[in-house]
N, C-alpha and C. Protein backbone atom coordinates (compact mmCIF):
# COMPACT_ATOMS: atom_id res chain seq x y z
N UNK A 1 83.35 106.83 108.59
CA UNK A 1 83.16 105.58 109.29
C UNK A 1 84.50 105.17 109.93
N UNK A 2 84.45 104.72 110.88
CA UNK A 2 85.43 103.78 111.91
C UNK A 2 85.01 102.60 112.23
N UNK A 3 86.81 101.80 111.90
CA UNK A 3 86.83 100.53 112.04
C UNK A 3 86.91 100.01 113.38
N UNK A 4 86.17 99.31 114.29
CA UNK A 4 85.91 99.23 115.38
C UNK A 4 86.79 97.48 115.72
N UNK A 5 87.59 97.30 116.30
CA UNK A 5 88.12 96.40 116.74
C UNK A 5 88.53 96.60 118.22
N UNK A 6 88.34 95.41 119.05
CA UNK A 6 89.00 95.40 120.63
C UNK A 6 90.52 95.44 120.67
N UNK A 7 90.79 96.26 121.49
CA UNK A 7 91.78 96.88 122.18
C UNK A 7 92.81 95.36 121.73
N UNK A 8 92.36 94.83 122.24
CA UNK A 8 93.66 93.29 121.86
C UNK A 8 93.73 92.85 120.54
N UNK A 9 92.90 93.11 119.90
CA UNK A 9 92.47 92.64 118.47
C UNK A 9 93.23 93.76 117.61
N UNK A 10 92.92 95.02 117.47
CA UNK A 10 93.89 95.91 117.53
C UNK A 10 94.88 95.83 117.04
N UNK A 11 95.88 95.96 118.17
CA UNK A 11 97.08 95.62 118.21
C UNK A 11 97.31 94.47 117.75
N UNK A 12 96.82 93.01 117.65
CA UNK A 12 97.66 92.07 117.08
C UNK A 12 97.66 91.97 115.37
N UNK A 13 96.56 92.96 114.68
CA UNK A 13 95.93 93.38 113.73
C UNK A 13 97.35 94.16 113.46
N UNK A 14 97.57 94.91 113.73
CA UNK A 14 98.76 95.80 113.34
C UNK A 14 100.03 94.80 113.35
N UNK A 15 100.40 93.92 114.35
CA UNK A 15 101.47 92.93 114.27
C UNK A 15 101.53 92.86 113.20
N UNK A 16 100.49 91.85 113.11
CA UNK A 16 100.47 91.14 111.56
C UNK A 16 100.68 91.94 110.66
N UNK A 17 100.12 93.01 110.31
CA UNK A 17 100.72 93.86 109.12
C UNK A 17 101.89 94.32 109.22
N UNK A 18 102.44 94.85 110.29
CA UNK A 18 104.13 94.87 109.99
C UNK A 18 105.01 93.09 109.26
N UNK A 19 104.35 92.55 110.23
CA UNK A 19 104.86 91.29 109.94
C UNK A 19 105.02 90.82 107.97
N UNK A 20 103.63 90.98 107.67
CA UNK A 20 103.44 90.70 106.01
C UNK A 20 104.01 91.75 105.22
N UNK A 21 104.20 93.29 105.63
CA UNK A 21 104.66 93.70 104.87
C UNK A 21 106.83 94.24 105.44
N UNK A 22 106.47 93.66 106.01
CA UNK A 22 108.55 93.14 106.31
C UNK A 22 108.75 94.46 107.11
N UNK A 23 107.75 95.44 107.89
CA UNK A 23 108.64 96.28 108.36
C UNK A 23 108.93 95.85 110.39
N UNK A 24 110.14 96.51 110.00
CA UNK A 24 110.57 96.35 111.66
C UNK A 24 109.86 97.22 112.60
N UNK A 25 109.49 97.56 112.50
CA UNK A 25 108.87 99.24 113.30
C UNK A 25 107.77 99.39 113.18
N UNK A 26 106.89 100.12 114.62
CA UNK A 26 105.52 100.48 114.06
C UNK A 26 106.02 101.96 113.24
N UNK A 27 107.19 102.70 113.66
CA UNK A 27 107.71 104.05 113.63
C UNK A 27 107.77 103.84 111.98
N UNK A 28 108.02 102.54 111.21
CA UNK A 28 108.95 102.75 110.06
C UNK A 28 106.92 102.14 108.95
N UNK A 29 106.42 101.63 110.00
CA UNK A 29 105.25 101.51 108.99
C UNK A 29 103.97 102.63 108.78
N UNK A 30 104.29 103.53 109.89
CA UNK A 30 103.76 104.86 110.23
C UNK A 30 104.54 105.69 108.60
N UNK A 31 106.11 105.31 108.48
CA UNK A 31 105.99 106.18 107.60
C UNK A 31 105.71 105.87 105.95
N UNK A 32 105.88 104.78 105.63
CA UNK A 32 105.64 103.58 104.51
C UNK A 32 104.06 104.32 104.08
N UNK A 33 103.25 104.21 104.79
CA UNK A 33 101.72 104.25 104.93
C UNK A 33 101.31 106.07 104.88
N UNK A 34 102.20 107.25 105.58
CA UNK A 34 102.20 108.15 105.55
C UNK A 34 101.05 108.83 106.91
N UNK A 35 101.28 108.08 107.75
CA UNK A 35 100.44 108.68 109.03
C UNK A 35 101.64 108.61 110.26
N UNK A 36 101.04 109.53 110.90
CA UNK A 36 102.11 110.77 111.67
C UNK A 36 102.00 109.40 113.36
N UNK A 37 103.52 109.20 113.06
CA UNK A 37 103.60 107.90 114.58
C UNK A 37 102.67 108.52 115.45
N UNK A 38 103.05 109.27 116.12
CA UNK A 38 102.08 109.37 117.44
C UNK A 38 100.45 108.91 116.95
N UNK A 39 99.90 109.15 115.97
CA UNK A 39 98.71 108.68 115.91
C UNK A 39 98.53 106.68 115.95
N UNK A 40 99.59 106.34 114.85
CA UNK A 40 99.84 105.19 114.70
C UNK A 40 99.90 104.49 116.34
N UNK A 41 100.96 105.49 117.37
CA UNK A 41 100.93 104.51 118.20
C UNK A 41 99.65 104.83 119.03
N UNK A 42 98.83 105.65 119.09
CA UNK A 42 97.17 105.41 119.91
C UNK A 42 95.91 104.47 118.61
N UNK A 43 97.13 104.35 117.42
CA UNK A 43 95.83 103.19 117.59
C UNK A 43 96.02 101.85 117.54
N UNK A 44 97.53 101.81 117.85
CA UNK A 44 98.29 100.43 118.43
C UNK A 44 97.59 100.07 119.61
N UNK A 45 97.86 100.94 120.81
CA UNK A 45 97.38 101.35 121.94
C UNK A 45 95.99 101.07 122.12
N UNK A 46 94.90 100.58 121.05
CA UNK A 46 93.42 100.57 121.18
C UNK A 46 92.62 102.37 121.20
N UNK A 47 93.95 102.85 121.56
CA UNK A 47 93.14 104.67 121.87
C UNK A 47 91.90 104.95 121.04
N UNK A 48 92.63 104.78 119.56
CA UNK A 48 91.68 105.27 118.97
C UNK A 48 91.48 103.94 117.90
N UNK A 49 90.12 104.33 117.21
CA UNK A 49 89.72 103.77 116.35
C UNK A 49 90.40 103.87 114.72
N UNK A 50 90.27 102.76 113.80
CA UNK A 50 90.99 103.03 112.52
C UNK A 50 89.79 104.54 111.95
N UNK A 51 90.49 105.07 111.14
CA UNK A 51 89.41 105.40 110.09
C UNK A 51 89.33 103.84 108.94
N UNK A 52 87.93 104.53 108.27
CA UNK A 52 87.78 102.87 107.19
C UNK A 52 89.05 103.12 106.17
N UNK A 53 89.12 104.00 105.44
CA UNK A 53 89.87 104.52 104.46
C UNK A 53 91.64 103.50 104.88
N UNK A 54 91.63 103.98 105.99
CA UNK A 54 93.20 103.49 106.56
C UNK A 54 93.09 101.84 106.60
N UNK A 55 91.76 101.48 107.51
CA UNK A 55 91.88 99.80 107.39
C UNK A 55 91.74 99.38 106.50
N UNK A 56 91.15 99.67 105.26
CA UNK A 56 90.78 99.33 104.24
C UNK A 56 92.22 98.96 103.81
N UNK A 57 93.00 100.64 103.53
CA UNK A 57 94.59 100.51 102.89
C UNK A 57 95.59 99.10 103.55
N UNK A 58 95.02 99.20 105.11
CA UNK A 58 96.51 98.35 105.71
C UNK A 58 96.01 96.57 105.07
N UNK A 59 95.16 96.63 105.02
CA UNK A 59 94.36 94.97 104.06
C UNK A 59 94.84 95.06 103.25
N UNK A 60 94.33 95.95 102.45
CA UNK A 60 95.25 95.90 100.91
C UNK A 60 96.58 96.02 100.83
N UNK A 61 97.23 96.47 101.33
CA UNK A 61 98.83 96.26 101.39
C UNK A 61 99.11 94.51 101.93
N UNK A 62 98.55 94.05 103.11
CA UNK A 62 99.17 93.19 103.80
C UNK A 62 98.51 92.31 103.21
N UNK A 63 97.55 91.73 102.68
CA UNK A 63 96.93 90.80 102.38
C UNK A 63 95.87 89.82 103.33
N UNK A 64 96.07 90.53 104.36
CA UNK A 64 95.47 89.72 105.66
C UNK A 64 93.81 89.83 105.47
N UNK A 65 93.40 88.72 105.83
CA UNK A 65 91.72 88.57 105.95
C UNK A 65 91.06 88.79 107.31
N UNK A 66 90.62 90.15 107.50
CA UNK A 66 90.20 90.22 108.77
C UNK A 66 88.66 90.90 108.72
N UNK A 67 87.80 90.99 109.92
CA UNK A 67 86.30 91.59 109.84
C UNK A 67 86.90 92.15 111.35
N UNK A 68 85.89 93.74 110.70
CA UNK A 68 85.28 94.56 111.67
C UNK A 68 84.57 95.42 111.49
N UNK A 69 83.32 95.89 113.12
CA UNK A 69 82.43 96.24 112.69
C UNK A 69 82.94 97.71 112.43
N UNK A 70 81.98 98.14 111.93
CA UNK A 70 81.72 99.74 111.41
C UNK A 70 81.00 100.51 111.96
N UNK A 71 81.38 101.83 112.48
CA UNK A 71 80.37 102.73 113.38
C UNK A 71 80.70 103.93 112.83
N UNK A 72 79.83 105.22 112.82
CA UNK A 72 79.51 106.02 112.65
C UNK A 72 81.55 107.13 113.27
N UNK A 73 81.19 108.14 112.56
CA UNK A 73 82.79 108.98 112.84
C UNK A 73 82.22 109.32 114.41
N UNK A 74 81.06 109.93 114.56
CA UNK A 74 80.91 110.48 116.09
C UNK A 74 80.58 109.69 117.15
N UNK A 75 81.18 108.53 116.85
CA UNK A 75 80.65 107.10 117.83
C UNK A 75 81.73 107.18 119.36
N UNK A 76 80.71 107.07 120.31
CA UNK A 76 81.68 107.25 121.61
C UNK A 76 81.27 108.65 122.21
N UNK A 77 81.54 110.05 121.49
CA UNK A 77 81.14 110.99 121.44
C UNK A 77 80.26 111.26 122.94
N UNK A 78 80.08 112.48 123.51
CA UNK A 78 79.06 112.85 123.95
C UNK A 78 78.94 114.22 124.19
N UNK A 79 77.30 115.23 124.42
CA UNK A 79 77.15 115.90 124.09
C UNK A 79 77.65 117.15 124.63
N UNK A 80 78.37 118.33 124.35
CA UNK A 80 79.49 119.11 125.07
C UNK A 80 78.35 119.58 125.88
N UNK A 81 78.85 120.06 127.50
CA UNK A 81 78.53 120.78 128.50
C UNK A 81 77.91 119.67 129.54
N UNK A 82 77.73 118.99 129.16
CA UNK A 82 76.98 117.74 130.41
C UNK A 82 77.64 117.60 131.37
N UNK A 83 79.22 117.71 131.40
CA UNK A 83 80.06 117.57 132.71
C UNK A 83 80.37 119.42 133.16
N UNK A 84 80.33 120.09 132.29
CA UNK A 84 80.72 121.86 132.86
C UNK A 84 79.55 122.08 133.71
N UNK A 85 78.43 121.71 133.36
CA UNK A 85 77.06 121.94 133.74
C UNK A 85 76.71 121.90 134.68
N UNK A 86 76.86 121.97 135.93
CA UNK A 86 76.12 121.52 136.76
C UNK A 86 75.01 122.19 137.50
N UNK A 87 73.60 121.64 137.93
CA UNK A 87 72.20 122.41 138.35
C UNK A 87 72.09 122.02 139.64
């Protein structure tokens, strides 16, 4: 499952958790948490979606009270060859 939040929501979602848990950096809370920056920063970025497992963790560390919805891992997805394809 993926935690589904807007692109602005997101990111200010992550503020705040650097903020509560005192780090300066998204670079230095990427490593606190143990996920590889470049991912951290596409899902600063809105790129990608949380996994639940991860939003779950960054709540429980920060203490922050937040809701979001939940969608399926292959959400967005679509089915390979529809664009190679053409008839």
């Amino acid at each position: 499952m993926r935690a589904k939040l807007s692109k602005k929501k997101q990111r200010e979602f992550l503020v705040k958790v650097m903020q509560e848990v005192g780090s300066p950096s998204l670079f230095e809370l990427s490593r606190r948490i143990d996920v590889n920056y470049s991912t951290m920063k596409n899902y600063f970025n809105g790129d990608r979606l949380f996994p639940k497992e991860l939003y779950e963790n960054l709540i429980k560390i920060s203490g922050l009270k937040c809701r979001a919805e939940f969608v399926e891992n292959n959400w967005g997805q679509i089915k390979g060859g529809k664009k190679g394809r053409r008839n």
